[in-house]
Protein backbone atom coordinates (compact mmCIF):
# COMPACT_ATOMS: atom_id res chain seq x y z
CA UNK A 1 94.18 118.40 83.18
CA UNK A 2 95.17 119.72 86.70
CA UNK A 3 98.58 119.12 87.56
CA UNK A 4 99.73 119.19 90.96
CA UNK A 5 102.99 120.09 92.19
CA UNK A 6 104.27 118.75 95.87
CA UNK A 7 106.20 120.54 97.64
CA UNK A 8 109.89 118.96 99.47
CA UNK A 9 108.65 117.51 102.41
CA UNK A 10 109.84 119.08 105.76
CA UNK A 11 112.23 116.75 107.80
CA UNK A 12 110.33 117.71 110.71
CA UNK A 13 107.15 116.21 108.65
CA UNK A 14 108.22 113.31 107.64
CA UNK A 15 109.87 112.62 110.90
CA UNK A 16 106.22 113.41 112.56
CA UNK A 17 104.45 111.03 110.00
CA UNK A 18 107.41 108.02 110.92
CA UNK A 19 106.85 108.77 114.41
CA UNK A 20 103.20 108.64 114.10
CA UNK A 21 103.21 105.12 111.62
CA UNK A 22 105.50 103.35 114.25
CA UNK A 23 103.60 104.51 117.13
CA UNK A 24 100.41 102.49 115.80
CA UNK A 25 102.67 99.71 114.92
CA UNK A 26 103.68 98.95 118.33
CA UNK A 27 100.35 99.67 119.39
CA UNK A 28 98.82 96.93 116.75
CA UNK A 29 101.36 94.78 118.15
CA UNK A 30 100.19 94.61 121.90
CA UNK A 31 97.01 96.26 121.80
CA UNK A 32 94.99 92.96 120.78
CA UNK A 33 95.47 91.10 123.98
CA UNK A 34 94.24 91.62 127.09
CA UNK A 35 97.37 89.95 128.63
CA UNK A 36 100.50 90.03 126.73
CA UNK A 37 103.54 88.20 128.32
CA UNK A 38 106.11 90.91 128.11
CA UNK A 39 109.94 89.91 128.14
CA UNK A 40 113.20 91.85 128.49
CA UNK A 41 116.73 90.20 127.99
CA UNK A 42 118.76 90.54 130.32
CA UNK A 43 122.24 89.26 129.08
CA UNK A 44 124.78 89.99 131.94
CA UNK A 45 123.05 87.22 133.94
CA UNK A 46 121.02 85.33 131.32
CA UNK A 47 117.91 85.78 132.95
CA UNK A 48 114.33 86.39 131.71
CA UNK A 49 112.19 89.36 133.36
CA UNK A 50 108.56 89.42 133.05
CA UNK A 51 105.39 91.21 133.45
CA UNK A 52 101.90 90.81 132.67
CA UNK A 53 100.54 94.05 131.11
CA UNK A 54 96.74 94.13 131.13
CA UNK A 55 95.41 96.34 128.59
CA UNK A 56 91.98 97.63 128.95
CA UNK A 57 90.95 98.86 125.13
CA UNK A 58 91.54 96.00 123.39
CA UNK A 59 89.99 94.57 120.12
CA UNK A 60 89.46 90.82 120.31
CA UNK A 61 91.36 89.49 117.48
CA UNK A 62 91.81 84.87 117.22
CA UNK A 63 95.49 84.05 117.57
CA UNK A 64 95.80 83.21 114.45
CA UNK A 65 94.66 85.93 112.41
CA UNK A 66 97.05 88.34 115.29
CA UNK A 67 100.40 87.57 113.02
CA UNK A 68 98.73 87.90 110.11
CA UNK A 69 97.06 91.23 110.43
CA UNK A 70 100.05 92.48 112.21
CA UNK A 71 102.09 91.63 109.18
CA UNK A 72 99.60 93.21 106.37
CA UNK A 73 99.58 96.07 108.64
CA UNK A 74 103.26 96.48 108.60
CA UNK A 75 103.60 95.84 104.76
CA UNK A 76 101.10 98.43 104.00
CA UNK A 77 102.37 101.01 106.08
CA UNK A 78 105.95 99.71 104.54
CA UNK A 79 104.26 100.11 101.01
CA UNK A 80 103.10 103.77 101.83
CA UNK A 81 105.96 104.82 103.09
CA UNK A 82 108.19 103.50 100.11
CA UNK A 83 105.80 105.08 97.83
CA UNK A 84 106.54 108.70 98.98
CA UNK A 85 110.09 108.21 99.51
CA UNK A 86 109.63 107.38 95.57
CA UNK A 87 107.75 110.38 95.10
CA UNK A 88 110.74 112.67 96.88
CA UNK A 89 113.32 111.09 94.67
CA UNK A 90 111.74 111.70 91.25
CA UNK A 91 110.29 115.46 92.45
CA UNK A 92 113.56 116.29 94.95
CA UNK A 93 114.77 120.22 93.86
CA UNK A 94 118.29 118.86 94.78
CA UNK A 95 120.90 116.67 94.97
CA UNK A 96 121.40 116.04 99.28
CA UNK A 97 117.19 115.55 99.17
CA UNK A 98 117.15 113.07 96.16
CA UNK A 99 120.24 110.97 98.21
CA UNK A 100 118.43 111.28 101.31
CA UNK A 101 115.36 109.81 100.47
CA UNK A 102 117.71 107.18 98.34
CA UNK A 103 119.03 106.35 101.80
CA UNK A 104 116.26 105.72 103.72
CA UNK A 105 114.41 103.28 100.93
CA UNK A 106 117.23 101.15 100.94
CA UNK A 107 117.45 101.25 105.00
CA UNK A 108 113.34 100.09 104.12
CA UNK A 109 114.72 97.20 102.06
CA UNK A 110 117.64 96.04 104.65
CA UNK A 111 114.94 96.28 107.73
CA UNK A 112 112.27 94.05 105.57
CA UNK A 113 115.06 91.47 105.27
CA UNK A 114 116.37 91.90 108.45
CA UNK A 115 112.93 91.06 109.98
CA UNK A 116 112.01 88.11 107.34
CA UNK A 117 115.27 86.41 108.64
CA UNK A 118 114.74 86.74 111.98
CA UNK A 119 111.21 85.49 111.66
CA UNK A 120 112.60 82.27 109.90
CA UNK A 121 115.09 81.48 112.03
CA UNK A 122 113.01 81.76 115.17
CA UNK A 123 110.88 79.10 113.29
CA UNK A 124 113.24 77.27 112.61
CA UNK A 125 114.15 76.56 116.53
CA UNK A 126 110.50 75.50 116.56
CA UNK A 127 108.05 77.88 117.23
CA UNK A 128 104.82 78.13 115.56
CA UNK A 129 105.22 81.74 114.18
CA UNK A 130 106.55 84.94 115.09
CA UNK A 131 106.50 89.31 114.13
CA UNK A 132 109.37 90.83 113.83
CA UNK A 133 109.86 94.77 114.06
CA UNK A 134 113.09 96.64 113.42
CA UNK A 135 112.86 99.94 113.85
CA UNK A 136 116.36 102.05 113.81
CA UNK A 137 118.36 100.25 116.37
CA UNK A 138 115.49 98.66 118.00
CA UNK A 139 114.52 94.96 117.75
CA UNK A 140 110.67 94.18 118.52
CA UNK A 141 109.60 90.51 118.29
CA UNK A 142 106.13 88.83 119.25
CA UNK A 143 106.42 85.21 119.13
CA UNK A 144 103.52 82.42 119.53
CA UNK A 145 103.94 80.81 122.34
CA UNK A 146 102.02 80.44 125.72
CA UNK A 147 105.38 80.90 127.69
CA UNK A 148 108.85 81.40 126.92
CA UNK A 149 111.56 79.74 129.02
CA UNK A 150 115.25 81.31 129.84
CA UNK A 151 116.67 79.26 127.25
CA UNK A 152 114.44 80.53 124.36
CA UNK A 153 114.95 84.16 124.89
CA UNK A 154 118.91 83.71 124.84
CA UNK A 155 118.61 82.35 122.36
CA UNK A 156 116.29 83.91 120.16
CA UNK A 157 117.57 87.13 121.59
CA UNK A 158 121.29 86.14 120.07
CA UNK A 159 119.53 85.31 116.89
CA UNK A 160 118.06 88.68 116.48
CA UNK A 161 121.66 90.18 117.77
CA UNK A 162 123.80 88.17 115.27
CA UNK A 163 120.91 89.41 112.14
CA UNK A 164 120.38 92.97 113.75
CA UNK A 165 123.46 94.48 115.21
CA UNK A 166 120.96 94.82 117.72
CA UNK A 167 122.03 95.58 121.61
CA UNK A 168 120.22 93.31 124.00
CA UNK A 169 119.01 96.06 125.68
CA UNK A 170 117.58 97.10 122.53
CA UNK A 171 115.78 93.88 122.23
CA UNK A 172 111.86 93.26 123.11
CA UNK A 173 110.72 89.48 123.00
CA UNK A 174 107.22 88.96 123.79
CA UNK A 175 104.73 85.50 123.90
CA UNK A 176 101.68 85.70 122.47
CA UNK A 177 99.38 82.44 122.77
């Protein structure tokens, strides 16, 4: 029987691989439309900026298979990474490593909840369904809807402040029909 033994990952690594898994992500996110309403939150004068981004390599996905997809996309890329965080924290050669990689599982944890709570309370003030992405201090949320009005992205953008800790310039709302 072959046994094989892994090496500590480099931070540099790992930091390359995060990079890399939140990169496609965001891209999954707003790379299945060929006209995603973007929206930014502007607090200081409660005002909603927009922008229609036309992408041109899109995959034509119905709207309501998007939010699901999106979501098994993020769990299993969630799943993968938890699973070699595991790995580093039963093979770790010390101490700082094992705590490290202790750290960021249970920052994996908090962010799943964070997002799941967000997602239900922006349900709750009756929309149809919506994606939630935290990622460090960032907030990135696609919700279904054909438009959003001024009054919906205060206030979904205080919900995901309030849950987050989130800045409101750290805060991307999107509608997605």
């Amino acid at each position: 029987m072959w046994v094989l033994k892994l090496k500590k990952p480099n931070n540099f690594v790992v930091g390359l691989i995060i990079l890399v898994v939140v990169a496609l992500i965001a891209l999954g996110i707003w790379g299945f439309s060929r006209e995603n309403q973007m929206v930014r939150v502007d607090r200081t004068t409660a005002r909603q900026v927009s922008t229609t981004v036309s992408l041109d390599t899109s995959i034509p996905v119905s709207n309501q298979d998007f939010f699901v997809e999106c979501r098994l996309d993020r769990d299993r890329l969630r799943s993968e990474r938890s699973d070699m965080l595991r790995d580093v924290i039963k093979t770790a050669e010390n101490e700082e490593s094992r705590q490290k990689a202790r750290n960021d599982a249970l920052k994996l944890v908090l962010d799943k909840e964070r997002e799941t709570e967000i997602e239900s309370l922006i349900k709750a003030r009756g929309f149809t369904d919506a994606l939630v992405l935290v990622q460090d201090n960032t907030v990135s949320v696609v919700i279904k809807t054909n438009t959003l009005s001024r009054e919906d992205v205060v206030q979904v953008a205080d919900v995901i402040s309030r849950v987050s800790g989130a800045k409101p310039e750290d805060i991307t709302i999107s509608a997605k029909p």
